[in-house]
N, C-alpha and C. Protein backbone atom coordinates (compact mmCIF):
# COMPACT_ATOMS: atom_id res chain seq x y z
N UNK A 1 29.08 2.41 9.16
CA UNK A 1 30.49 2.09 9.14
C UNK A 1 31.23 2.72 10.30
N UNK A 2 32.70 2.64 10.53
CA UNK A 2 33.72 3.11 11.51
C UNK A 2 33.45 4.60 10.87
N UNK A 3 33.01 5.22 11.59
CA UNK A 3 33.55 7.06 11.69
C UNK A 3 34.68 7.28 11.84
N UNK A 4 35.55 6.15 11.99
CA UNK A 4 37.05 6.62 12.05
C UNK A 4 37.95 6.55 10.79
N UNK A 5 37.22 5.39 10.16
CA UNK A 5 37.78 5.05 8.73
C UNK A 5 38.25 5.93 7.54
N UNK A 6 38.97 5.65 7.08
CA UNK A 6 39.80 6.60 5.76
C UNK A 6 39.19 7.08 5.45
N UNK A 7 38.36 6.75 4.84
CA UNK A 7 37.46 7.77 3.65
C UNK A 7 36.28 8.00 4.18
N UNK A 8 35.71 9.36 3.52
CA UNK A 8 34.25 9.03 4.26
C UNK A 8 33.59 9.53 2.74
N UNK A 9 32.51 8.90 2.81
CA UNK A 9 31.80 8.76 1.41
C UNK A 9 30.11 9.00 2.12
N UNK A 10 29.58 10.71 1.43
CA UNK A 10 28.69 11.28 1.81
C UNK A 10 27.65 10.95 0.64
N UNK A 11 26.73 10.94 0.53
CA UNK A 11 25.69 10.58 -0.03
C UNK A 11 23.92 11.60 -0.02
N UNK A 12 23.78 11.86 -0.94
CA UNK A 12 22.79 13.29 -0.38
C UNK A 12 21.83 12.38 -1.49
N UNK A 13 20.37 11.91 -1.25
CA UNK A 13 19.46 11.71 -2.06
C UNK A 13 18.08 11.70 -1.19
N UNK A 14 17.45 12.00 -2.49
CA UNK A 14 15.81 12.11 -2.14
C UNK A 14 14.77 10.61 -2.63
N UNK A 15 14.13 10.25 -1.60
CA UNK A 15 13.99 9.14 -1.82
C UNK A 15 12.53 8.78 -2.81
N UNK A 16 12.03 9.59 -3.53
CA UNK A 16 11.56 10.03 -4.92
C UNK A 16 12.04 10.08 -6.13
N UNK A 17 13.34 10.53 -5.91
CA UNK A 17 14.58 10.16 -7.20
C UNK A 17 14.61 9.13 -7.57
N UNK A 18 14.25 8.94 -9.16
CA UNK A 18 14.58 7.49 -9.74
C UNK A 18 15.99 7.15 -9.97
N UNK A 19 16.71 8.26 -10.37
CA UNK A 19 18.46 7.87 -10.29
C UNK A 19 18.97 7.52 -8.70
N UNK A 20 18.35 7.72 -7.94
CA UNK A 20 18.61 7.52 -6.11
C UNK A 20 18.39 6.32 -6.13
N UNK A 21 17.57 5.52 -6.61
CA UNK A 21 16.90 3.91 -6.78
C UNK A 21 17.92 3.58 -7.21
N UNK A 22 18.30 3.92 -8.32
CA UNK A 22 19.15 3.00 -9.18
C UNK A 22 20.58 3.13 -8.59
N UNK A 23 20.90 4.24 -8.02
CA UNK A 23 22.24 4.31 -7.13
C UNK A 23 22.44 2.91 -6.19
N UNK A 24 20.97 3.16 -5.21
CA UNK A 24 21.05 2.89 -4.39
C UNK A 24 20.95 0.85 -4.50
N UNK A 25 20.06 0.50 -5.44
CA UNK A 25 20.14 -0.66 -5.73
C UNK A 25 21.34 -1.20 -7.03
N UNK A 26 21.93 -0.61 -7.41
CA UNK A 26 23.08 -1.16 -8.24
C UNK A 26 24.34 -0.87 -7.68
N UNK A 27 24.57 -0.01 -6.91
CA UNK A 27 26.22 0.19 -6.54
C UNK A 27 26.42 0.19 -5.20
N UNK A 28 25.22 0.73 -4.51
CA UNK A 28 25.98 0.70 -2.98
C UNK A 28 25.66 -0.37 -2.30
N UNK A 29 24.90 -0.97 -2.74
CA UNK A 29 24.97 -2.53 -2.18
C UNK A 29 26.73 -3.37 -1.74
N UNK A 30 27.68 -2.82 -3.51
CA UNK A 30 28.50 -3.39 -4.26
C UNK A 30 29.86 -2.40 -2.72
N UNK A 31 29.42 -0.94 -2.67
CA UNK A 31 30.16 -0.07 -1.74
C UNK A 31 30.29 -0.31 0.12
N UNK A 32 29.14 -0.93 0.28
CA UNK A 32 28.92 -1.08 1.49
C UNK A 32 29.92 -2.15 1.49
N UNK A 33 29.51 -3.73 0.69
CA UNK A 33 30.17 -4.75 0.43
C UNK A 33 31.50 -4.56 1.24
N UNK A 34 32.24 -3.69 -0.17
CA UNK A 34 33.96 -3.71 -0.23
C UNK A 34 34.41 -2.96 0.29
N UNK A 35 33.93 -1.64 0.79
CA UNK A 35 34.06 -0.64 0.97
C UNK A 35 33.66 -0.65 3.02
N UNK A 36 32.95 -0.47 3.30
CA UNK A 36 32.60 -0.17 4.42
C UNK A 36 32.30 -1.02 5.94
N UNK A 37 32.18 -2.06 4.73
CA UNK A 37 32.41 -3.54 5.94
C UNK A 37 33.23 -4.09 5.74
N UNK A 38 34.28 -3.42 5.34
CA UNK A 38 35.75 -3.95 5.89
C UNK A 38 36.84 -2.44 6.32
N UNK A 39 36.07 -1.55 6.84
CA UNK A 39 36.27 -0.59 7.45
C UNK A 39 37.02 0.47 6.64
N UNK A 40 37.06 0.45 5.47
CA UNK A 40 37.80 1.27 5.10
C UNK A 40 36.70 2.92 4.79
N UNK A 41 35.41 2.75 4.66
CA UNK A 41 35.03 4.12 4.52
C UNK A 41 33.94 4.09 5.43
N UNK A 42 33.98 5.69 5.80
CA UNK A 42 32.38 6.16 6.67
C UNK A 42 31.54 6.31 5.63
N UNK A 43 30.38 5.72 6.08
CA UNK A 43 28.97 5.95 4.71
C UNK A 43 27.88 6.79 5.20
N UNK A 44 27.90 8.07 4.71
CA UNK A 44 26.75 8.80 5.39
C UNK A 44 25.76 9.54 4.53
N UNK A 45 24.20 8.65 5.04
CA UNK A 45 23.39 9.50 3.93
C UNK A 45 22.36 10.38 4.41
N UNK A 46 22.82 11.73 3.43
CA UNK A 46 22.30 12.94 3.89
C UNK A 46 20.81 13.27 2.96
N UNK A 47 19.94 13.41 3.26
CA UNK A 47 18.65 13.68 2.64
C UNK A 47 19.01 15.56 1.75
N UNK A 48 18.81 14.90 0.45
CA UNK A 48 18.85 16.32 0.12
C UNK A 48 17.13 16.67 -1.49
N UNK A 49 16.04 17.23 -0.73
CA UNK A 49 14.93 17.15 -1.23
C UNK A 49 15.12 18.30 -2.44
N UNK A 50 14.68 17.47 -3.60
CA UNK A 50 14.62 18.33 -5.07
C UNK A 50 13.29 18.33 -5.71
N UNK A 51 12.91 17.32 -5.70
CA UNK A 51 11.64 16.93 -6.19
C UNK A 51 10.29 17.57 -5.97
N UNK A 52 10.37 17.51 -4.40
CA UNK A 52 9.27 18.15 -4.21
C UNK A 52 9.13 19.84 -4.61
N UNK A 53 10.13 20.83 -5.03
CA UNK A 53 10.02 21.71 -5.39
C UNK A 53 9.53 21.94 -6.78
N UNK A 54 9.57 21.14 -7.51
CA UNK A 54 9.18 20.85 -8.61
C UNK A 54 7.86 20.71 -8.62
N UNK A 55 6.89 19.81 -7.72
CA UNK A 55 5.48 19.60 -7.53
C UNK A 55 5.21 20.20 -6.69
N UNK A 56 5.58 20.81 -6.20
CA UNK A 56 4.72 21.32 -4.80
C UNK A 56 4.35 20.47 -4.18
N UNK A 57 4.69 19.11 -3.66
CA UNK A 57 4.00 18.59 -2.74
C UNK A 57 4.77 18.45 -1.72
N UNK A 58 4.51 17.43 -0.19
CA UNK A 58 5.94 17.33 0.50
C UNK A 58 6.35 16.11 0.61
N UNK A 59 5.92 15.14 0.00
CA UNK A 59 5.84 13.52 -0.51
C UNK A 59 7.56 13.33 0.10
N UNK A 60 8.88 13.91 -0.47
CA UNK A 60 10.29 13.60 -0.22
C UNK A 60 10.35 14.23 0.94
N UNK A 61 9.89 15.30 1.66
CA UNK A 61 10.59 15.59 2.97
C UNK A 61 9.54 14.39 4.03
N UNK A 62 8.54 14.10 3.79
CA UNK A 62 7.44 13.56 4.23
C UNK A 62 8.00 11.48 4.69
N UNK A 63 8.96 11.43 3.45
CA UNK A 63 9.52 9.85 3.02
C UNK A 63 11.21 10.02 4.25
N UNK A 64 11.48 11.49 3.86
CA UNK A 64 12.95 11.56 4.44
C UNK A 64 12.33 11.05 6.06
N UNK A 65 11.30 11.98 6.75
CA UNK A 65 11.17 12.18 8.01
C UNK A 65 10.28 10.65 8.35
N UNK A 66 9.89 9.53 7.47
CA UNK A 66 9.83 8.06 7.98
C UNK A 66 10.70 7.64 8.07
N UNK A 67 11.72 7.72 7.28
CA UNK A 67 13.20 6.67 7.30
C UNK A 67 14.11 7.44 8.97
N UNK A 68 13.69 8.77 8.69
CA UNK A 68 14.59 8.50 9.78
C UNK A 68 13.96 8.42 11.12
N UNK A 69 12.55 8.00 11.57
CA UNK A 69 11.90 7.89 12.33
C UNK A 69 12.18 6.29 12.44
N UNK A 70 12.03 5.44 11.64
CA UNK A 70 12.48 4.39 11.09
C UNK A 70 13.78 4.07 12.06
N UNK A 71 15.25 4.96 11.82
CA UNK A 71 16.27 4.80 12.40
C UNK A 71 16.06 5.00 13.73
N UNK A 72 15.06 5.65 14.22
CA UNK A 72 15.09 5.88 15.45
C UNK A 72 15.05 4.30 16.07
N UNK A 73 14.63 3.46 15.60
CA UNK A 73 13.95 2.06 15.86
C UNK A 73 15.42 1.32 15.13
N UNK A 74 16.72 1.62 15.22
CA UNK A 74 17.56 0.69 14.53
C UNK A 74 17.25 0.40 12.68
N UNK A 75 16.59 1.05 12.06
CA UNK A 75 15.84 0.42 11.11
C UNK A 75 16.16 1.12 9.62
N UNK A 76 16.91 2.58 9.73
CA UNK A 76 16.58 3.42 8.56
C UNK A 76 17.25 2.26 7.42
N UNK A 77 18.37 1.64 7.60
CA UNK A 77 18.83 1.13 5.95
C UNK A 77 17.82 0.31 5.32
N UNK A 78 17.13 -0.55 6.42
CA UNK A 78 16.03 -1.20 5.86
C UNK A 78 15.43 -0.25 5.23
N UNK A 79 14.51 0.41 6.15
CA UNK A 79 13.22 1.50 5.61
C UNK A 79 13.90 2.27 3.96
N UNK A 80 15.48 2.50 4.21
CA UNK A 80 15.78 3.13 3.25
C UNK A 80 15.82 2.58 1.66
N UNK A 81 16.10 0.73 1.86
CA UNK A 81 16.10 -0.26 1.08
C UNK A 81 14.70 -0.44 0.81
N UNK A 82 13.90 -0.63 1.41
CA UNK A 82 12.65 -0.86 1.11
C UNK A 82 11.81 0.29 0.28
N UNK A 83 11.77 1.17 0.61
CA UNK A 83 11.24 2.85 0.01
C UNK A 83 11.72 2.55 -1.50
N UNK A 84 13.12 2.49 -1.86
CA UNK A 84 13.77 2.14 -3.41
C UNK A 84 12.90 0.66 -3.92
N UNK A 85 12.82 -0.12 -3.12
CA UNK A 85 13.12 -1.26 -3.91
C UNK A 85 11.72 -0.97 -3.92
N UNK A 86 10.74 -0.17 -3.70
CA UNK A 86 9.61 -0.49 -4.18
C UNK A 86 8.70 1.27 -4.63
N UNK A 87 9.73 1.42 -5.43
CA UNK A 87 9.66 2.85 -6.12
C UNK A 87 9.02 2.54 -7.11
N UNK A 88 8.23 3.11 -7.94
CA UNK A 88 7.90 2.75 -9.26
C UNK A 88 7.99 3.82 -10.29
N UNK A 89 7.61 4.67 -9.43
CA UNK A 89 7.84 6.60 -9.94
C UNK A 89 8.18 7.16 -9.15
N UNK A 90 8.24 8.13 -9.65
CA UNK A 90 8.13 9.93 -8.35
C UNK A 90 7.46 10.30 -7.98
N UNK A 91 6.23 9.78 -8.77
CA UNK A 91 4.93 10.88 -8.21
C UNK A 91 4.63 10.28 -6.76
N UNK A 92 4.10 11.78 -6.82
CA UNK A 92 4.02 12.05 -4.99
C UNK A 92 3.02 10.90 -4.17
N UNK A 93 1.88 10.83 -5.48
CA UNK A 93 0.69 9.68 -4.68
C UNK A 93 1.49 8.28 -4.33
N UNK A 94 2.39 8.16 -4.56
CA UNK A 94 2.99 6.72 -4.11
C UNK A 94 3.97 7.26 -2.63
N UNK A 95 3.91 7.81 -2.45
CA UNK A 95 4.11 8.69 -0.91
C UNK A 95 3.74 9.27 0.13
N UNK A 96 2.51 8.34 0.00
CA UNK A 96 1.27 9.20 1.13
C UNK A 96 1.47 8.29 2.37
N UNK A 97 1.10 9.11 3.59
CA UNK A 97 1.21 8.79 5.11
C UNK A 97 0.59 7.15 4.69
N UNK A 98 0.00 6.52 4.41
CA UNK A 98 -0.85 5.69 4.47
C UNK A 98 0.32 4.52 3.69
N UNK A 99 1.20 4.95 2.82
CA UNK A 99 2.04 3.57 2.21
C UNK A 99 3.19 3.98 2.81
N UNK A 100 3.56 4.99 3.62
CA UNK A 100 5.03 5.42 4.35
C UNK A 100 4.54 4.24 5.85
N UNK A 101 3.63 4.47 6.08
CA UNK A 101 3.05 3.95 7.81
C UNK A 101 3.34 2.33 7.22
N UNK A 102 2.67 1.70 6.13
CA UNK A 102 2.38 0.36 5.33
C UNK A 102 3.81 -0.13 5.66
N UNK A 103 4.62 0.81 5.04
CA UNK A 103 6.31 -0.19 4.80
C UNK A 103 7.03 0.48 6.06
N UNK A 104 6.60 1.00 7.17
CA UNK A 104 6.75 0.51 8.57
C UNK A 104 6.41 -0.35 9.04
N UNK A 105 5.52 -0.83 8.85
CA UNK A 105 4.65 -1.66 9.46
C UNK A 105 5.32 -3.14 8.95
N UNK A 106 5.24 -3.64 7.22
CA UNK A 106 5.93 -4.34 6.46
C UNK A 106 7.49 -4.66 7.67
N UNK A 107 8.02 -4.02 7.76
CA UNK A 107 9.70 -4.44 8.58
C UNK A 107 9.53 -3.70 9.44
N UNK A 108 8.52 -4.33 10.24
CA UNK A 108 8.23 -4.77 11.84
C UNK A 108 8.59 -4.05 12.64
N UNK A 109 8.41 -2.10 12.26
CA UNK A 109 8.41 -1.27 13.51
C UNK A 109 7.38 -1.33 14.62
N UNK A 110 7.61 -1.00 15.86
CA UNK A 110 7.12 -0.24 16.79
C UNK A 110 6.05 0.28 16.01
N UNK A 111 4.70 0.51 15.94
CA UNK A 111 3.67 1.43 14.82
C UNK A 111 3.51 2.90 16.07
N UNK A 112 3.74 2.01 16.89
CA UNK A 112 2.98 3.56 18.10
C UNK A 112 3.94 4.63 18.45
N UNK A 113 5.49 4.09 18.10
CA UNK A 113 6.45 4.73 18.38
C UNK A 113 6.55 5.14 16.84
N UNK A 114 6.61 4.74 15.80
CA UNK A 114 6.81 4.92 14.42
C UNK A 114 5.92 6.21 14.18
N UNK A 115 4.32 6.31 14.48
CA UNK A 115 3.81 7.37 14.25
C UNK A 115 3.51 8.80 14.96
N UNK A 116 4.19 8.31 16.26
CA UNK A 116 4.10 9.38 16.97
C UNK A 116 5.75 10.19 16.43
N UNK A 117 6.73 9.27 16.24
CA UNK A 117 7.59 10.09 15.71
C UNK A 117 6.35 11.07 14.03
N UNK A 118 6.34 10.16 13.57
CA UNK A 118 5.97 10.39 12.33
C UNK A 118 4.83 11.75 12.16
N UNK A 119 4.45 12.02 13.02
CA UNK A 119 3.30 12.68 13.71
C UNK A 119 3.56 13.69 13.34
N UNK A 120 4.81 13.72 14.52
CA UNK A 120 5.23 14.81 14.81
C UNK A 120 6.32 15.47 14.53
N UNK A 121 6.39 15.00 12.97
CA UNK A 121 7.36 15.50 11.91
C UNK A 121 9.02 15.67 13.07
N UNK A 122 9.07 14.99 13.71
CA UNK A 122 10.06 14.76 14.91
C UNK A 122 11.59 15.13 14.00
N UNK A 123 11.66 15.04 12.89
CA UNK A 123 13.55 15.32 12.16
C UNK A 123 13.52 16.14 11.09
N UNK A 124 12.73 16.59 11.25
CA UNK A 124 12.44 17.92 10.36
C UNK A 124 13.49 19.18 10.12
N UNK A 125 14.41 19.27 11.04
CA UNK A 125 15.24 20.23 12.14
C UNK A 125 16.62 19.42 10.96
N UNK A 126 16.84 18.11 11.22
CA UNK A 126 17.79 17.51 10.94
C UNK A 126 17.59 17.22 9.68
N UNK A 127 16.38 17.31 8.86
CA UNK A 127 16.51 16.89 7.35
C UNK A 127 16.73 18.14 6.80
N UNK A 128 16.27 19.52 7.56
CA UNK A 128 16.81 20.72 6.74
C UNK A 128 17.58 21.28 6.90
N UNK A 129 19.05 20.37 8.12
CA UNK A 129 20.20 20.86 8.30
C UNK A 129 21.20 20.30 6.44
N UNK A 130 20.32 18.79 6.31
CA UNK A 130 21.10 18.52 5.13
C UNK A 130 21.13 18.67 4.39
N UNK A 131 19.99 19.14 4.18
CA UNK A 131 19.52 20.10 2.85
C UNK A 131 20.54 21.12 2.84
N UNK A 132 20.36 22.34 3.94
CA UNK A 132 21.12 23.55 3.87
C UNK A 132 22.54 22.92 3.79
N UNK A 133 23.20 21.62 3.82
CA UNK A 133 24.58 21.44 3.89
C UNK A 133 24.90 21.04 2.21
N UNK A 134 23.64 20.59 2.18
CA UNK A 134 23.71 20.21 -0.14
C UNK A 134 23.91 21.42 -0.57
N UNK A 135 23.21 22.38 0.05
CA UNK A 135 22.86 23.69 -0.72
C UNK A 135 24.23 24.63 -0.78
N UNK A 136 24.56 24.22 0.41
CA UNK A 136 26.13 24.99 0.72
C UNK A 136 27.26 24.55 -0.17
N UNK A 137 27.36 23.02 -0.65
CA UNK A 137 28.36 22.68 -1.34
C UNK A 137 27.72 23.05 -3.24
N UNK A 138 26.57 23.53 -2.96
CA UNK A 138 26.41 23.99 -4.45
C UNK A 138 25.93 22.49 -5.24
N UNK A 139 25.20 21.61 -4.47
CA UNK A 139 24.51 20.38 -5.20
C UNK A 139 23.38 20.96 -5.89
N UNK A 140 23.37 20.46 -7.42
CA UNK A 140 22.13 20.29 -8.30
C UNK A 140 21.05 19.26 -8.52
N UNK A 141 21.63 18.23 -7.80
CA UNK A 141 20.88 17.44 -7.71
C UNK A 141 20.66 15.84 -6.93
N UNK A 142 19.97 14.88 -7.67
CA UNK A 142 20.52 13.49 -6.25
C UNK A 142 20.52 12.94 -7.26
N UNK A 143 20.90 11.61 -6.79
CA UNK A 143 21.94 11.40 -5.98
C UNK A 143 23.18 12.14 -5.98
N UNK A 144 23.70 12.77 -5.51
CA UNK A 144 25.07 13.58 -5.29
C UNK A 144 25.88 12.59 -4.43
N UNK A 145 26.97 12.24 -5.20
CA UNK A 145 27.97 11.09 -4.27
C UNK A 145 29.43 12.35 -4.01
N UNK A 146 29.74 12.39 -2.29
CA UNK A 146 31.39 13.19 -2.20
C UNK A 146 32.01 12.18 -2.20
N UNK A 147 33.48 12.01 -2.09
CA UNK A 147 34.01 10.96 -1.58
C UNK A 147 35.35 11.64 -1.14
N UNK A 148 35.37 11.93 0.04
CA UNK A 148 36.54 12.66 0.85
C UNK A 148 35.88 14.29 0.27
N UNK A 149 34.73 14.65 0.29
CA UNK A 149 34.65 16.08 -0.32
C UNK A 149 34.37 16.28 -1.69
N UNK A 150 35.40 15.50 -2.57
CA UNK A 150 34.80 15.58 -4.03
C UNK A 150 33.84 14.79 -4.88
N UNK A 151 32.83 15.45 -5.35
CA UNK A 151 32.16 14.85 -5.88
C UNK A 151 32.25 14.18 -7.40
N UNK A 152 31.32 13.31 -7.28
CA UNK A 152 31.73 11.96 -8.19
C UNK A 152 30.52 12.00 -9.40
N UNK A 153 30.74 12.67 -10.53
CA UNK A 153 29.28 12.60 -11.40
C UNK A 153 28.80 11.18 -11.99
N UNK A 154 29.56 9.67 -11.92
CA UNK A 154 29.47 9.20 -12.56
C UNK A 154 29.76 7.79 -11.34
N UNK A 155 28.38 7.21 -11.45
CA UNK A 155 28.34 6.48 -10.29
C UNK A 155 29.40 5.34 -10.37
N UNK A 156 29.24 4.68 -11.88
CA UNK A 156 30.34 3.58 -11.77
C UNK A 156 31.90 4.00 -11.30
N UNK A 157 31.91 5.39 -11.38
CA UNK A 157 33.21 5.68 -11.19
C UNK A 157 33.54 6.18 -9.36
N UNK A 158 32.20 5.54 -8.24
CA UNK A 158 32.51 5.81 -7.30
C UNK A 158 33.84 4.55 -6.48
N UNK A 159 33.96 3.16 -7.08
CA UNK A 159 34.52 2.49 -6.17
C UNK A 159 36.45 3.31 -7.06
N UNK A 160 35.97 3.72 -7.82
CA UNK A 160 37.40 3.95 -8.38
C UNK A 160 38.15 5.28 -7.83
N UNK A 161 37.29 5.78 -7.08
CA UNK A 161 37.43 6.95 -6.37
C UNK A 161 37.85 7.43 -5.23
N UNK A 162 37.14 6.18 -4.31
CA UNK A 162 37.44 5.42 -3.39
C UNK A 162 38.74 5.09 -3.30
N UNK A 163 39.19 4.29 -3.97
CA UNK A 163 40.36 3.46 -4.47
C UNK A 163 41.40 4.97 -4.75
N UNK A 164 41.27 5.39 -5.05
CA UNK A 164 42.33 6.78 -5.15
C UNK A 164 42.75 7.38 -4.08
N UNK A 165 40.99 7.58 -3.31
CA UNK A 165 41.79 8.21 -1.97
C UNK A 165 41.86 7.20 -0.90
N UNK A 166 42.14 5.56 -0.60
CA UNK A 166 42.46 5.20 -0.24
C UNK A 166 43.98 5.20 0.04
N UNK A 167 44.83 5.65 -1.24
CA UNK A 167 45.88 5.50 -1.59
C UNK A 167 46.85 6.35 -0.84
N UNK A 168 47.90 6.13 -0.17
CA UNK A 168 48.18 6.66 0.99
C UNK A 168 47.95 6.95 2.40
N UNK A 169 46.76 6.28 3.03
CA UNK A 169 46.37 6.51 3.89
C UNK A 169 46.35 5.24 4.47
């Protein structure tokens, strides 16, 4: 969206989260819609990894650092749409280099540029700036929606939120 726009509506999820799926395929489809392509909010999504502390594995920082290798190539909303829409669980085995490289490959990256980012864990730097920025505002968990700063526990209640702090501006 316009970085200049009224509102800015931050977004922190791990792309292992089954409530991140369901965010991400029931409402912000509906947010981008009304919301951001018609300039009224900035949409920015910040990787914030929970999951994997739980398993010990690195399956979510591992998914964060394709998508945004992904963007490097114009591509993360896809990569980011695609990762959800074909979630089935959390568990980590549905997150291995081998089905992260697959659904690069699926929406037609660069593979040589895709894995050499991918390689070389290339946003690693930048996925644990957003982390440390979740951690700072005291997030428990993902999806975590701000909207101008405050956060929103209750997803249906993000376009109404929106709509508030639109109001005056």
């Amino acid at each position: 969206g316009d970085p200049n726009a009224p509102v800015k509506v931050d977004v922190f999820e791990d792309f292992r989260c089954s409530a991140c799926a369901l965010f991400t395929q029931n409402y912000e489809p509906q947010i981008i819609q009304t919301y951001v392509e018609t300039g009224k909010v900035y949409y920015t999504f910040h990787t914030y990894l929970v999951i994997d502390s739980h398993d010990g594995s690195d399956a979510s920082l591992r998914s964060a650092n394709a998508a945004m290798c992904a963007g490097e190539q114009g591509r993360f909303w896809e990569y980011h749409e695609t990762l959800y829409a074909n979630q089935v669980s959390e568990s980590a085995a549905l997150f291995s280099d081998e089905r992260l490289g697959a659904i690069a490959q699926n929406i037609n990256l660069d593979m040589t540029r895709f894995n050499q980012c991918y390689q070389d864990k290339k946003y690693a730097s930048e996925i644990q700036k957003d982390i440390s920025e979740g951690t700072a505002l005291n997030l428990t968990g993902t999806p975590s929606i701000l909207v101008d700063g405050t956060l929103i526990s209750d997803f249906s209640q993000v376009g109404s939120a929106i709509d508030s702090a639109l109001v005056g501006k």
